[in-house]
Structure formats: structure tokens, C-alpha cells
C-alpha atoms as a PDB file:
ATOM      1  CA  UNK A   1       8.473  42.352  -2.305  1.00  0.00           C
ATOM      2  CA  UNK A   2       8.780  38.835  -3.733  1.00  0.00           C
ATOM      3  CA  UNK A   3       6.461  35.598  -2.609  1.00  0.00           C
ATOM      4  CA  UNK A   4      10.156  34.114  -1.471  1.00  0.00           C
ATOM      5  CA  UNK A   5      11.342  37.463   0.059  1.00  0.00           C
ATOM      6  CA  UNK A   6       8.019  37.351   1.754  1.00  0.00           C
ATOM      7  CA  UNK A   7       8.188  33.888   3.217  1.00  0.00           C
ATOM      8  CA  UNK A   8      11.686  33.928   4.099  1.00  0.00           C
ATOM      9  CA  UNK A   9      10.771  36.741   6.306  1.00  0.00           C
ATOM     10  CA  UNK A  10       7.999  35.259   7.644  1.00  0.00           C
ATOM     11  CA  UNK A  11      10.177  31.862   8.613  1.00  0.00           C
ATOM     12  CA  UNK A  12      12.776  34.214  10.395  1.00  0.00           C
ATOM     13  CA  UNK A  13      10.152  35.956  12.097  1.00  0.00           C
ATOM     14  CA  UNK A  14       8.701  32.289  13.116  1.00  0.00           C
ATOM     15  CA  UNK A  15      12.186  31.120  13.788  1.00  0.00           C
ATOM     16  CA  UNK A  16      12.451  34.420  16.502  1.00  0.00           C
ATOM     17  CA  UNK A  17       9.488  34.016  18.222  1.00  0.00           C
ATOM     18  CA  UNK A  18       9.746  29.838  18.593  1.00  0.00           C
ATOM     19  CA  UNK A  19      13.212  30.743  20.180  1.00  0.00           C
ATOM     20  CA  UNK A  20      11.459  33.685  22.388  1.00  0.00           C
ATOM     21  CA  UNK A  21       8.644  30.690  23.675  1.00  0.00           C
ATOM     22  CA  UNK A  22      11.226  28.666  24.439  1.00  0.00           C
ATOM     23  CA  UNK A  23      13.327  30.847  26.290  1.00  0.00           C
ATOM     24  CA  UNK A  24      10.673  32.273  28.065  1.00  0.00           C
ATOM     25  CA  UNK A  25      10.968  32.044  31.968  1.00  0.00           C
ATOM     26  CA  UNK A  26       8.103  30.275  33.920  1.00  0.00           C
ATOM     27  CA  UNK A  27       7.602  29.422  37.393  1.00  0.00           C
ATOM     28  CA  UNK A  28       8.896  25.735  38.768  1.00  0.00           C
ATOM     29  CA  UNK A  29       8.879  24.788  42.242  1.00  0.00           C
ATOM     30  CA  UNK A  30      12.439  23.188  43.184  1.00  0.00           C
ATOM     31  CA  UNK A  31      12.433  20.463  45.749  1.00  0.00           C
ATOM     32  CA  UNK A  32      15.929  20.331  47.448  1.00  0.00           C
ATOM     33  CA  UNK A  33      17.912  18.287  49.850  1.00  0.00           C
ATOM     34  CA  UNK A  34      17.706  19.760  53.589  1.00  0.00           C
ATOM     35  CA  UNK A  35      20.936  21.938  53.673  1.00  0.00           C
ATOM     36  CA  UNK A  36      22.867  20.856  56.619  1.00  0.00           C
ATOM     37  CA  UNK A  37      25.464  23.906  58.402  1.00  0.00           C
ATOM     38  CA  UNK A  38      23.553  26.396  56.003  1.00  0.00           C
ATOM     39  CA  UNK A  39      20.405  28.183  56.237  1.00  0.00           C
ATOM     40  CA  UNK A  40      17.232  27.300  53.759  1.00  0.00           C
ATOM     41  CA  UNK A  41      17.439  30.359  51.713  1.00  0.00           C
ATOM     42  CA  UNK A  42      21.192  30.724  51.986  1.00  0.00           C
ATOM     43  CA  UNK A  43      21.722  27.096  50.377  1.00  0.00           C
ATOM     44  CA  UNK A  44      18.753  28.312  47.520  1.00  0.00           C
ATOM     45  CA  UNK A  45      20.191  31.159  46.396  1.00  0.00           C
ATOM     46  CA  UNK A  46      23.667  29.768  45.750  1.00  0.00           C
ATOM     47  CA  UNK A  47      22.205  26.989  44.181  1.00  0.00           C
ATOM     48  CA  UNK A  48      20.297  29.278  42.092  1.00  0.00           C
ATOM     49  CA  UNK A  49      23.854  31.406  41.022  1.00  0.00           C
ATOM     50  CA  UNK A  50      25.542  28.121  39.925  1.00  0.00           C
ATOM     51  CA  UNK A  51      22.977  28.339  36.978  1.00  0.00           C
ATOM     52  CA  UNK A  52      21.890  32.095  36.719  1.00  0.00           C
ATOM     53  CA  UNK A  53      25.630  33.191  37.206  1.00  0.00           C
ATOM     54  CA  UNK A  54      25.225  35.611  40.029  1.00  0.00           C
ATOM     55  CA  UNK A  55      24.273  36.251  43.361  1.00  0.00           C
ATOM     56  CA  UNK A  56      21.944  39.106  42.194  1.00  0.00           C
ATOM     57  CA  UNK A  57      20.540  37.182  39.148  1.00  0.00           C
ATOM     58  CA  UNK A  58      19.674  34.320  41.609  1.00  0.00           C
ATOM     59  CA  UNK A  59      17.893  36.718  44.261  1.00  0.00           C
ATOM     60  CA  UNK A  60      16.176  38.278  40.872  1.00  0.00           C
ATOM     61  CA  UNK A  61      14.528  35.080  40.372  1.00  0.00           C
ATOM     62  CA  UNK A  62      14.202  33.779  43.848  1.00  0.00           C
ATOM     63  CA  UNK A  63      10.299  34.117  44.305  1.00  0.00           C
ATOM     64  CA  UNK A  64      10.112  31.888  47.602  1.00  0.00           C
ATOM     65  CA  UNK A  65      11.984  29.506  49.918  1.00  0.00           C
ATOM     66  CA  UNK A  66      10.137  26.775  51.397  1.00  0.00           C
ATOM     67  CA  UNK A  67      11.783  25.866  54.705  1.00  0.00           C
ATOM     68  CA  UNK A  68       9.373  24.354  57.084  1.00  0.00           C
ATOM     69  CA  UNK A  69       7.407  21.048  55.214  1.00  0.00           C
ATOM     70  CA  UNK A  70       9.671  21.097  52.498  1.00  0.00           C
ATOM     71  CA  UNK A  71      12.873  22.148  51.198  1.00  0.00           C
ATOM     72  CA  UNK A  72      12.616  23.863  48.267  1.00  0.00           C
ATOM     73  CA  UNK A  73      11.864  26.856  46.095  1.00  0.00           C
ATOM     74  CA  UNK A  74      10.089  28.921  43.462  1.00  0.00           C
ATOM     75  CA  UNK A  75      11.854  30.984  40.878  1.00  0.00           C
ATOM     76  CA  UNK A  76      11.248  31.831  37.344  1.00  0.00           C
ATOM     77  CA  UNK A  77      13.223  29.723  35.159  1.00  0.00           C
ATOM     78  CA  UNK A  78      13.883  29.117  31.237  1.00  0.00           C
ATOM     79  CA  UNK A  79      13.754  25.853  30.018  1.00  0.00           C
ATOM     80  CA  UNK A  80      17.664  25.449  29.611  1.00  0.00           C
ATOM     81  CA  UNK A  81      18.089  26.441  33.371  1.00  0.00           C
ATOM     82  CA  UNK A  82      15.644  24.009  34.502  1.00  0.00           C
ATOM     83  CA  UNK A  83      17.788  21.664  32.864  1.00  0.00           C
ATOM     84  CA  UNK A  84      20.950  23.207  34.134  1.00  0.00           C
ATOM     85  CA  UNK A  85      19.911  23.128  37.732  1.00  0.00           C
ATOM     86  CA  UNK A  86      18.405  19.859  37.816  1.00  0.00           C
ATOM     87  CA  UNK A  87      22.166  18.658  37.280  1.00  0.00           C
ATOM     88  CA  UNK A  88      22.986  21.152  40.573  1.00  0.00           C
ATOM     89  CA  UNK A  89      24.337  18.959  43.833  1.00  0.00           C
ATOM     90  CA  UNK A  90      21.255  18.953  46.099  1.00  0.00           C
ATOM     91  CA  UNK A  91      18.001  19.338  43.440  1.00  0.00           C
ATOM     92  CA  UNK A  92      16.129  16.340  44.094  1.00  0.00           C
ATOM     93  CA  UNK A  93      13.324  17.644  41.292  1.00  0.00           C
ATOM     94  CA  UNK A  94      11.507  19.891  39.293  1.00  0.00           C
ATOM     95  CA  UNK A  95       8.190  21.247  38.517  1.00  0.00           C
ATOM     96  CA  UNK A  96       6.527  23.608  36.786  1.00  0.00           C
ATOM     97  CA  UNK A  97       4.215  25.709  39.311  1.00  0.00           C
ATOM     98  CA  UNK A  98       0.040  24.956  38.393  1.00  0.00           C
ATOM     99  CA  UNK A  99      -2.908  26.961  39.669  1.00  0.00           C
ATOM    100  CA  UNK A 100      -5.166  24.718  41.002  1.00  0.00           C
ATOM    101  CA  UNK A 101      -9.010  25.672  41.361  1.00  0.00           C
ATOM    102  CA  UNK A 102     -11.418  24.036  43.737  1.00  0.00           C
ATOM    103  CA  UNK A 103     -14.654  22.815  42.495  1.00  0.00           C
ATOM    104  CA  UNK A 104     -17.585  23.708  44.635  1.00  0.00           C
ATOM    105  CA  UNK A 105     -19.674  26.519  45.593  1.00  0.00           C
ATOM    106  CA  UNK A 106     -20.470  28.548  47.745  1.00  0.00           C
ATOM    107  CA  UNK A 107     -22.551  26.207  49.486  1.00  0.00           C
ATOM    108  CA  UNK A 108     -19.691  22.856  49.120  1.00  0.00           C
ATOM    109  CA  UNK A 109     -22.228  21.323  52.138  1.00  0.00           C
ATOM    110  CA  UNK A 110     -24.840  21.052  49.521  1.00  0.00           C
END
């Protein structure tokens, strides 16, 4: 194999797996209007299918509905559908999901 065979295969191969990274699906927390006439989940899931394309696909990603201090969800979402639902009637934002740790130990009295 030639040096320029050999880097042209390694550009494609970087090319496929910068697409893959960005493409991958994460988890965002999605803060919604209160539906009104509709239950929580109901009004989350068919907000989800305007993006994902299907009830089923929607449900797929659905990972929880928030209905009591918020309104909201969590789903695993690709970059481009973050930015797809964010344009969806009702999204008021965003966010990608963190783990948070405490500091302290076991003794926090201390």
C-alpha cells in the first residue's frame, strides 16, 4: 500500500468515526410547556414523534416524563434532533443530562 493510499484511508476512517461522535445519542432533559386537555406523557411522546418520526421511535427513546415539579422529559437524543425538537411547539429548552457528585464524607457533620 502507498503513503497516499494509506492516509486517504486513514482520513475516511477519521471522516466515519467524527460523523459516528456526532451522531451519537446522549441523554438531554427537555423542559416543556404544561400540556393543557392532554396528559404529561401523552403530550411527550408526540412531541418526541414530530422529530423521531414515529410513535414507537419516540417511546424507544422516552426514558422519563417529569409531571409533578416540572414538565418535561429525558430521552436519548442526537445532536440534529436536539436541534429539531427545540424548534417543536411547546419545548421551552434543552439540556444535556450531568451526573452530579456530592462532596463530603461519610461523616459531612465533621
Amino acid at each position: 500500500m502507498g503513503t497516499a493510499t494509506g492516509v486517504g484511508n486513514l482520513l475516511v476512517l477519521a471522516i466515519l468515526i467524527a460523523t459516528a461522535v456526532a451522531d451519537s445519542a446522549a441523554v438531554h432533559i427537555v423542559y416543556t410547556e404544561q400540556p393543557h386537555g392532554e396528559e404529561p406523557e401523552a403530550f411527550h411522546i408526540r412531541t418526541l414523534s414530530a422529530v423521531l418520526g414515529s410513535e414507537e421511535a419516540a417511546k424507544d427513546a422516552l426514558l422519563y416524563s417529569y409531571k409533578s415539579a416540572a414538565s418535561g422529559f429525558s430521552a436519548k437524543l442526537t445532536p440534529s434532533q436536539v436541534a429539531q425538537l427545540s424548534k417543536q411547539p411547546g419545548v421551552l429548552q434543552i439540556v444535556p443530562s450531568r451526573r452530579l457528585q456530592l462532596h463530603g464524607g461519610p461523616n459531612m457533620d465533621e
